[in-house]
PDB file of N, CA and C in Angstrom:
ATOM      1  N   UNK A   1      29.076 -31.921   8.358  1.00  0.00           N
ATOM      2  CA  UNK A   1      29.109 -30.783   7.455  1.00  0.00           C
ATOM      3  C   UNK A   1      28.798 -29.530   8.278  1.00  0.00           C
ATOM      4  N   UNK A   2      29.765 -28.660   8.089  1.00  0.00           N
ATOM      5  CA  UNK A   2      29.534 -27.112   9.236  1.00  0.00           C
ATOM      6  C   UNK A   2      28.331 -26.502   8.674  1.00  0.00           C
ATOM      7  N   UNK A   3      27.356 -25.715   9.599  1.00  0.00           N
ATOM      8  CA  UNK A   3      26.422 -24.993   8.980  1.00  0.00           C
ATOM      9  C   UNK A   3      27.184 -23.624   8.516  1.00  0.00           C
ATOM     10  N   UNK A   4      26.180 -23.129   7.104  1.00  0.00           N
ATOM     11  CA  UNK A   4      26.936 -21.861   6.499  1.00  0.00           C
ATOM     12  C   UNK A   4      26.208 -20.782   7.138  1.00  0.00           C
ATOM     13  N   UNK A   5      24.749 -20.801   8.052  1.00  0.00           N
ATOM     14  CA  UNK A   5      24.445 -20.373   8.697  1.00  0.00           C
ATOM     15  C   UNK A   5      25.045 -18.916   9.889  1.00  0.00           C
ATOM     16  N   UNK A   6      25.081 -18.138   9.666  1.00  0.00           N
ATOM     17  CA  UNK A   6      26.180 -17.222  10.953  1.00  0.00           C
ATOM     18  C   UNK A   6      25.289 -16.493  11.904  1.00  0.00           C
ATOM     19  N   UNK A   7      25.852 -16.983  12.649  1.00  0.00           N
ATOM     20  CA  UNK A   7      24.545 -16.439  14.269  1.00  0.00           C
ATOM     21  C   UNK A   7      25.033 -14.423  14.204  1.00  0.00           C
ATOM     22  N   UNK A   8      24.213 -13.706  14.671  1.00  0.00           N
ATOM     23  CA  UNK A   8      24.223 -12.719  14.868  1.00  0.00           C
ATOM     24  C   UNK A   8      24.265 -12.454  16.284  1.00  0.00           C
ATOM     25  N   UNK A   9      25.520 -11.635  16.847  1.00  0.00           N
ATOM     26  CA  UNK A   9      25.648 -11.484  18.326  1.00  0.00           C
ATOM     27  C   UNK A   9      24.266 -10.699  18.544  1.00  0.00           C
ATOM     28  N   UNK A  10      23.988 -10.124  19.763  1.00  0.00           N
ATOM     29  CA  UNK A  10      23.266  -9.190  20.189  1.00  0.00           C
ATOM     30  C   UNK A  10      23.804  -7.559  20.259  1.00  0.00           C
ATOM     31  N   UNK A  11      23.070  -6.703  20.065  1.00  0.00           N
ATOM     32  CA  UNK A  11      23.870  -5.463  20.496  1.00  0.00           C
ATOM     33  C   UNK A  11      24.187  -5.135  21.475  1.00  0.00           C
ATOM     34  N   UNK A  12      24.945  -4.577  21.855  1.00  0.00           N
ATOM     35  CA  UNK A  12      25.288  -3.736  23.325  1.00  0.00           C
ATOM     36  C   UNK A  12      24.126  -2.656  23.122  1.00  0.00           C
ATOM     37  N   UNK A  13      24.129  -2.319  24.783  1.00  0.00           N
ATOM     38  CA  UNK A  13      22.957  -1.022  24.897  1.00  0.00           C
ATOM     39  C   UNK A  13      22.886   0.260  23.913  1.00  0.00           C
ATOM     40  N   UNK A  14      24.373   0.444  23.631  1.00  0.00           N
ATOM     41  CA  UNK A  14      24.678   1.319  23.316  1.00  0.00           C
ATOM     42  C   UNK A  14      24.196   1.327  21.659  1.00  0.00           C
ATOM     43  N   UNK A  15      24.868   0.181  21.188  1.00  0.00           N
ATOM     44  CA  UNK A  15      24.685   0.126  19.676  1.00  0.00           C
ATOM     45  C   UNK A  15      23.215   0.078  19.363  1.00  0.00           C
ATOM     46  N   UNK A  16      22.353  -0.652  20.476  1.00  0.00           N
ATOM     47  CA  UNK A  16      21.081  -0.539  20.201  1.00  0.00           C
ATOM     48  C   UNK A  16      20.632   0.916  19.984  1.00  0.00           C
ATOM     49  N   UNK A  17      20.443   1.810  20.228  1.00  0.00           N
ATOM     50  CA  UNK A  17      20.111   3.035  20.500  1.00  0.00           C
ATOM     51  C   UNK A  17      20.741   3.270  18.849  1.00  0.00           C
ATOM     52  N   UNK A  18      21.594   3.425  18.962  1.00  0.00           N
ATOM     53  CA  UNK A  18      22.742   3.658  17.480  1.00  0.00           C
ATOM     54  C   UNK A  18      21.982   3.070  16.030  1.00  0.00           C
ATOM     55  N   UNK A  19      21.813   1.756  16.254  1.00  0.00           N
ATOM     56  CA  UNK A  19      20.982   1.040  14.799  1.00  0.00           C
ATOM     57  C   UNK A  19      19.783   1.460  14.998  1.00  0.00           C
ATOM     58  N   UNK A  20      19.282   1.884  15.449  1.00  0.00           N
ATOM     59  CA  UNK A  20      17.577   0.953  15.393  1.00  0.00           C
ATOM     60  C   UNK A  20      17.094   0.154  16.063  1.00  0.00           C
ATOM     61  N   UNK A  21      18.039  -1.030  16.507  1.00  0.00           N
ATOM     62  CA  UNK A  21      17.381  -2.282  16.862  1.00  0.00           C
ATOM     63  C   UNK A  21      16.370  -2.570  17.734  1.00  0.00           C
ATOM     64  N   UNK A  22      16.122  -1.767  18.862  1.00  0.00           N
ATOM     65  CA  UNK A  22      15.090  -2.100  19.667  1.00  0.00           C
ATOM     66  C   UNK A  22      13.965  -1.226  18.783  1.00  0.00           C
ATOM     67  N   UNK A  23      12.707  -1.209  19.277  1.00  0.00           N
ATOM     68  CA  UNK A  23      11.424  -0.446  18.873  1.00  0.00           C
ATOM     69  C   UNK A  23      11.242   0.650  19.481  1.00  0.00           C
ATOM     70  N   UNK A  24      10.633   1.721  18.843  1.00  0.00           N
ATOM     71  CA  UNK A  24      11.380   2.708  19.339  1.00  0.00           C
ATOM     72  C   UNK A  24       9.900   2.938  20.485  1.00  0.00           C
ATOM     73  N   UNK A  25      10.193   3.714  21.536  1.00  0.00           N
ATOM     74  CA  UNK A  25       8.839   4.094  22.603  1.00  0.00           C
ATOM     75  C   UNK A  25       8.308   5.392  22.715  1.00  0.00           C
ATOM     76  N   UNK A  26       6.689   4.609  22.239  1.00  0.00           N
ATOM     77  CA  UNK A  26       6.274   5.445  21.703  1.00  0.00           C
ATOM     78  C   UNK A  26       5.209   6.759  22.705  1.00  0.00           C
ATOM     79  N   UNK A  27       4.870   7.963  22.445  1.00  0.00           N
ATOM     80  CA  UNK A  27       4.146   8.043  23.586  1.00  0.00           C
ATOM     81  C   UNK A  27       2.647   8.472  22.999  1.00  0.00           C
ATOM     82  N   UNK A  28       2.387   7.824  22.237  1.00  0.00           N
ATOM     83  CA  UNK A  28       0.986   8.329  21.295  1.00  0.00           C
ATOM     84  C   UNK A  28       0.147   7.493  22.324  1.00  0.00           C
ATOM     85  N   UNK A  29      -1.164   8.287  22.652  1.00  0.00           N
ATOM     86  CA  UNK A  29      -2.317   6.991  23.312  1.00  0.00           C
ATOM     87  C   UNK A  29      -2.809   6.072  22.661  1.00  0.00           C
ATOM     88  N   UNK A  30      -3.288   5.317  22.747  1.00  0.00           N
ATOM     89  CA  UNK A  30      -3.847   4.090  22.342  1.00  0.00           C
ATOM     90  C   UNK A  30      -4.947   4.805  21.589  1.00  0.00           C
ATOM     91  N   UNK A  31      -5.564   5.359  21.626  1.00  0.00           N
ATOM     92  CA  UNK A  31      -7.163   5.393  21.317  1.00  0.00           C
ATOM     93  C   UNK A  31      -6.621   6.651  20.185  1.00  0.00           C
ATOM     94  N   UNK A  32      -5.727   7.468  20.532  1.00  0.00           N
ATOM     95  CA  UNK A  32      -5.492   7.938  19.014  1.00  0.00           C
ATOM     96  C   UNK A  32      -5.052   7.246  17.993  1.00  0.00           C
ATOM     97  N   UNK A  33      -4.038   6.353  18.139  1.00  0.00           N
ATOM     98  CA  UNK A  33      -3.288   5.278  17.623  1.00  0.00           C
ATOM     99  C   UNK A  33      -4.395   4.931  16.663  1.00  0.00           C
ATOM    100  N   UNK A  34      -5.628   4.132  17.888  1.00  0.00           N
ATOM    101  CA  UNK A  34      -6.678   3.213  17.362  1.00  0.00           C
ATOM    102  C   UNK A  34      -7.690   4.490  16.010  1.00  0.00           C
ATOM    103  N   UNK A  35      -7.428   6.027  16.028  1.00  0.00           N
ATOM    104  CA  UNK A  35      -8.281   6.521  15.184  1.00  0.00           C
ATOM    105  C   UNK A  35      -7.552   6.935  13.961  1.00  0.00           C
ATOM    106  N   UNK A  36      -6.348   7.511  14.209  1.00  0.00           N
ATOM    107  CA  UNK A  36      -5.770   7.177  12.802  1.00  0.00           C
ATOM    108  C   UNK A  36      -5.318   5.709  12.074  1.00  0.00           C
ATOM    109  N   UNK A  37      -5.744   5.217  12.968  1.00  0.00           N
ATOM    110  CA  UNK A  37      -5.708   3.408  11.814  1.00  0.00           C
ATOM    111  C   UNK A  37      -7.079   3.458  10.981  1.00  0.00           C
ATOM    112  N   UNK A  38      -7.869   4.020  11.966  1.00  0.00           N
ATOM    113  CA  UNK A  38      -9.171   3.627  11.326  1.00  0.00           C
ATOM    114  C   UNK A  38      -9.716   4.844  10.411  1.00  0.00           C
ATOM    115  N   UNK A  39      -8.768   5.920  10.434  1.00  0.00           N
ATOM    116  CA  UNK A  39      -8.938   7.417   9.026  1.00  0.00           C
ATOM    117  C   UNK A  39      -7.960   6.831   7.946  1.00  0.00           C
ATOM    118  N   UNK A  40      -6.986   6.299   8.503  1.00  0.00           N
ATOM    119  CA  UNK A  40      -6.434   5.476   6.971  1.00  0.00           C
ATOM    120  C   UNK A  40      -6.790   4.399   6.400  1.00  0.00           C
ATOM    121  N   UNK A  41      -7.473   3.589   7.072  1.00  0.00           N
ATOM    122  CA  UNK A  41      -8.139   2.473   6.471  1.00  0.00           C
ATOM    123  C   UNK A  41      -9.589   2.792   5.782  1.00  0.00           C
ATOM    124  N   UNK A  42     -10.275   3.640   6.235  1.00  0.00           N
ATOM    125  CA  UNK A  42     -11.046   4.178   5.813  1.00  0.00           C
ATOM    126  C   UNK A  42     -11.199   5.096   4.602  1.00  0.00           C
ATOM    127  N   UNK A  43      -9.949   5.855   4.595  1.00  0.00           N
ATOM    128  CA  UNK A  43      -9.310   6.584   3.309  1.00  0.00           C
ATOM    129  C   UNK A  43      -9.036   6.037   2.091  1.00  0.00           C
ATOM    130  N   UNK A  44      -8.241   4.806   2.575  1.00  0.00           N
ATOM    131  CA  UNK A  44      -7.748   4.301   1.382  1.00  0.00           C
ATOM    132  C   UNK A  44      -8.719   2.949   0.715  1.00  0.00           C
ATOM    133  N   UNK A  45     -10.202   3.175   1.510  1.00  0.00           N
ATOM    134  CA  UNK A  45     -10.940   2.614   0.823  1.00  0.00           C
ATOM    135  C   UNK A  45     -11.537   3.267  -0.222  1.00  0.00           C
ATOM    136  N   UNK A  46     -11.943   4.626   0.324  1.00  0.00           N
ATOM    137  CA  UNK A  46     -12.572   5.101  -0.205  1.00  0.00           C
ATOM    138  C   UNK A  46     -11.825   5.931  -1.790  1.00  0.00           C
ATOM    139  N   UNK A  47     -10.529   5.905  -1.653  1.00  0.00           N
ATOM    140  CA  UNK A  47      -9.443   5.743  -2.728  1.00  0.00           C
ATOM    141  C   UNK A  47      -9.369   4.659  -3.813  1.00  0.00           C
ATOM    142  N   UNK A  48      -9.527   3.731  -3.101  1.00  0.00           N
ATOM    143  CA  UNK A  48      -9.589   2.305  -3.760  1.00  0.00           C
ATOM    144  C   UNK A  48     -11.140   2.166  -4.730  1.00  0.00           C
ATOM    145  N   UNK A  49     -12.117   2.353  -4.116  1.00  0.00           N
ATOM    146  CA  UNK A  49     -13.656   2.743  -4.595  1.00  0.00           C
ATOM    147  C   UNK A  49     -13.646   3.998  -5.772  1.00  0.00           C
ATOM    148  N   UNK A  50     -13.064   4.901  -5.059  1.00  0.00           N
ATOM    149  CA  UNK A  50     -13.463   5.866  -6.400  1.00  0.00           C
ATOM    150  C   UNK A  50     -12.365   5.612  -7.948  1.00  0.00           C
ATOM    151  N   UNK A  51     -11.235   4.860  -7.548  1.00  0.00           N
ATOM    152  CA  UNK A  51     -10.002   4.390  -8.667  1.00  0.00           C
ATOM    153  C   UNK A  51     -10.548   3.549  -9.544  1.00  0.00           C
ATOM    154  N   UNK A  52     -11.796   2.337  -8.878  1.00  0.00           N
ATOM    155  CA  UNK A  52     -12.052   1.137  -9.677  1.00  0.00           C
ATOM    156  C   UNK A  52     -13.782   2.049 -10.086  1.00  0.00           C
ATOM    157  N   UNK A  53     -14.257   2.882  -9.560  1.00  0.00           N
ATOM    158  CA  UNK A  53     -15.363   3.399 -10.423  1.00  0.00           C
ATOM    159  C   UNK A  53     -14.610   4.354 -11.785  1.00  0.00           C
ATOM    160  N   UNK A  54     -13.668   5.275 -11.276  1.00  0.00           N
ATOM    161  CA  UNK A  54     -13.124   5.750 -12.543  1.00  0.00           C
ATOM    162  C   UNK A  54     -13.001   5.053 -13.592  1.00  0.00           C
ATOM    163  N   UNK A  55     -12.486   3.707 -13.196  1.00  0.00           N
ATOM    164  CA  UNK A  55     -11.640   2.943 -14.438  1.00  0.00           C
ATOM    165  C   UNK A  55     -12.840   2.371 -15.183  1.00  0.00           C
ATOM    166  N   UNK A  56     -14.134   2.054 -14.314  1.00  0.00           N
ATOM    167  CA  UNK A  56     -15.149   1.545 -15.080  1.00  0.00           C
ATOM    168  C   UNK A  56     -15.963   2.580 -15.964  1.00  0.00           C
ATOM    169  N   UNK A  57     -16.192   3.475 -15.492  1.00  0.00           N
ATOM    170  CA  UNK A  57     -16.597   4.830 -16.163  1.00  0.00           C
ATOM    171  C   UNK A  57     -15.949   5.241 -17.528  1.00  0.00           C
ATOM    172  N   UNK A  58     -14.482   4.996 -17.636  1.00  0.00           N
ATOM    173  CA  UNK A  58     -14.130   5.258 -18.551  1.00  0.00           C
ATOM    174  C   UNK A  58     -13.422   4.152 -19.772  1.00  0.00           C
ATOM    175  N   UNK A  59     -14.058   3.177 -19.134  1.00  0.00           N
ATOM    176  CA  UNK A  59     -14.393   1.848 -20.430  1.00  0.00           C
ATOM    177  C   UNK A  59     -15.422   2.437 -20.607  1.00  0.00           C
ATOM    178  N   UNK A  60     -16.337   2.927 -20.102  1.00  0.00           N
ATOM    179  CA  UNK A  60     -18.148   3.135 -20.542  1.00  0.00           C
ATOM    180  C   UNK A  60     -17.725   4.573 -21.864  1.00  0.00           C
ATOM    181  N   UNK A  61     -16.933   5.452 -21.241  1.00  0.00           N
ATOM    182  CA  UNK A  61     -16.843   6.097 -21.785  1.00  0.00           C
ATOM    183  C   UNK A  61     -16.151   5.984 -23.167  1.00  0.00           C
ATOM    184  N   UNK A  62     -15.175   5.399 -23.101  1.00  0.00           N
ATOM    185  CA  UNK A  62     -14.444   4.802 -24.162  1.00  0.00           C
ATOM    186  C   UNK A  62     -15.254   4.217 -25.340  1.00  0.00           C
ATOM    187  N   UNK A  63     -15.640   3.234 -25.220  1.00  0.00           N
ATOM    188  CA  UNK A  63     -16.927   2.264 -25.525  1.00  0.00           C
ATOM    189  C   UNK A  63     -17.622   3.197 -26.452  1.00  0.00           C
ATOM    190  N   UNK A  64     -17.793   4.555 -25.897  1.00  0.00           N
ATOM    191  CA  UNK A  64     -19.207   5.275 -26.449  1.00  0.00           C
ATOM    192  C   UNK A  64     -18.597   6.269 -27.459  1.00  0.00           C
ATOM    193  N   UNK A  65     -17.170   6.628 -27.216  1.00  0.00           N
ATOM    194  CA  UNK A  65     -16.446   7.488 -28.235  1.00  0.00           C
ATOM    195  C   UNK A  65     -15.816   6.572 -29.367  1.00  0.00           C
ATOM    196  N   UNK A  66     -15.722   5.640 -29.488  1.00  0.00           N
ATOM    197  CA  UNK A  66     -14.959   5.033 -29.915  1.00  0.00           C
ATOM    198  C   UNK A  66     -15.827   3.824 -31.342  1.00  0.00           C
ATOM    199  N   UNK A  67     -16.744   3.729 -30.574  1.00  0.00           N
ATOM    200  CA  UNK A  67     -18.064   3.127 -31.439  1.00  0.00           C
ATOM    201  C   UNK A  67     -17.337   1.325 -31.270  1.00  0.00           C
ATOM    202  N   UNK A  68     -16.590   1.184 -30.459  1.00  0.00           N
ATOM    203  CA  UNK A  68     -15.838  -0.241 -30.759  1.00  0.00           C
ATOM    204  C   UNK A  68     -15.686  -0.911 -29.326  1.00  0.00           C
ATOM    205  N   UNK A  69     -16.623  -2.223 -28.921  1.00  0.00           N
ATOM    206  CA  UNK A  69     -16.464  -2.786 -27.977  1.00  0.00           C
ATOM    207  C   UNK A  69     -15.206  -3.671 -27.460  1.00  0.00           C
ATOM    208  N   UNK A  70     -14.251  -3.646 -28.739  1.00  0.00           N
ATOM    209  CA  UNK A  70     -13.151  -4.223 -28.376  1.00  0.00           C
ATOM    210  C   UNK A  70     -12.126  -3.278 -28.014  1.00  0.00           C
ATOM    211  N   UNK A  71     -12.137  -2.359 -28.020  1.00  0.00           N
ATOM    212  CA  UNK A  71     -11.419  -1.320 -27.781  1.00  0.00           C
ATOM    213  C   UNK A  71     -11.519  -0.583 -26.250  1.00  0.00           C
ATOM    214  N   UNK A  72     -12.498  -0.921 -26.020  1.00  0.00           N
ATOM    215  CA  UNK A  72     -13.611  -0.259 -24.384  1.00  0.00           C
ATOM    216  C   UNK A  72     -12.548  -0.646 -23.153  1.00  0.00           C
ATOM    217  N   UNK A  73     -11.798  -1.932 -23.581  1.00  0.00           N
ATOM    218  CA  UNK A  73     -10.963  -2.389 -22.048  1.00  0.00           C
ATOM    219  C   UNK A  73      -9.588  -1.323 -22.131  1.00  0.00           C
ATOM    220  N   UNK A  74      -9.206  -0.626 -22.875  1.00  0.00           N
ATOM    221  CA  UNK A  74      -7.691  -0.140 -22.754  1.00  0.00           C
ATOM    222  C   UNK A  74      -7.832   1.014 -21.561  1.00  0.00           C
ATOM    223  N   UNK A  75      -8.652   1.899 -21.158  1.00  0.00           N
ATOM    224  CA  UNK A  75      -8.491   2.354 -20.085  1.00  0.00           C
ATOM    225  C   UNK A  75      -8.420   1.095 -18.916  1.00  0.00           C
ATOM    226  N   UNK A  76      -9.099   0.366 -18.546  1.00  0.00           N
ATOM    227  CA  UNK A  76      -8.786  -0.418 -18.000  1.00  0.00           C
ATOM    228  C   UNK A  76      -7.334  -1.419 -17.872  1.00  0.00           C
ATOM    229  N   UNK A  77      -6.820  -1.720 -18.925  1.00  0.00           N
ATOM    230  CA  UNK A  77      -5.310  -2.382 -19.049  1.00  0.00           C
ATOM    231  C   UNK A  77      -4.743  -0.950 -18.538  1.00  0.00           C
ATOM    232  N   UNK A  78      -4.706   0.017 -19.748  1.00  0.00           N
ATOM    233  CA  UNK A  78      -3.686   0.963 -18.519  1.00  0.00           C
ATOM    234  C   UNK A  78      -3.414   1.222 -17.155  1.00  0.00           C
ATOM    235  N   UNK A  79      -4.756   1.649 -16.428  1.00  0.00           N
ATOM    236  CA  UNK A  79      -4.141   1.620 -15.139  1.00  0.00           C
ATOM    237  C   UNK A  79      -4.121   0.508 -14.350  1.00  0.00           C
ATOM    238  N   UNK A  80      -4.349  -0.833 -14.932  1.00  0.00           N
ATOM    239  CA  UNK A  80      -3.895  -2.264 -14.652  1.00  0.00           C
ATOM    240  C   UNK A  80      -2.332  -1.773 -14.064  1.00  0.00           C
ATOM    241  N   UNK A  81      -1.857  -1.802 -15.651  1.00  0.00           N
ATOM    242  CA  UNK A  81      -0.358  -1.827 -15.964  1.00  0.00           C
ATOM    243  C   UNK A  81       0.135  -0.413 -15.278  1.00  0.00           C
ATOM    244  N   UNK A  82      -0.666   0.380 -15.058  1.00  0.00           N
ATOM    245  CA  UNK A  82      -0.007   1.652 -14.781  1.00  0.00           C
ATOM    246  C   UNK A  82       0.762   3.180 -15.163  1.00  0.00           C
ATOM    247  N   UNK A  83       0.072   2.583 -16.237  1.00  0.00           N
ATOM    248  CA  UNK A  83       0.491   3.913 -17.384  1.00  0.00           C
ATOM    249  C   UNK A  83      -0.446   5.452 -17.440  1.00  0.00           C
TER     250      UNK A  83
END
C-alpha cells in the first residue's frame, strides 16, 4: 500500500531567504534577550494577579449589592467566559 504521506523537498538558498524558512539572525545580546523575558514574565504575572483579585473583589462586591449569595459568582462566570 503507497504511503499518502508527501515528502517536502528542501529550499534552495534563495527561496529560503524568500519564505521564511531558515530562522532569522538575530543580533540582540543575550543578556538583553535574557531581561526582556524576564519584564514579560514578570508583567504578565503581575496582570494575571491583579485580573484574579479584581474578579474576586467583585463577587465580594456583588454579594454585598445584591443581598444574594447565589448571585455573587456572575462577575466571576463573566470574565470566565469573557464577556
Amino acid at each position: 500500500m503507497p504511503s499518502t504521506r508527501r515528502l517536502r523537498r528542501k529550499p534552495s538558498r534563495d527561496e529560503e531567504n524568500a519564505t521564511g524558512y531558515c530562522h532569522p539572525v538575530t543580533t540582540v545580546p543575550e543578556r538583553t534577550r535574557r531581561r526582556l523575558l524576564g519584564t514579560l514574565f514578570l508583567s504578565s504575572a503581575f496582570v494575571r494577579t491583579g485580573f484574579i483579585a479584581a474578579v474576586t473583589v467583585a463577587a465580594l462586591v456583588a454579594e454585598d449589592l445584591l443581598d444574594s449569595v447565589a448571585l455573587s459568582g456572575m462577575p466571576a462566570a463573566a470574565a470566565t467566559i469573557g464577556v
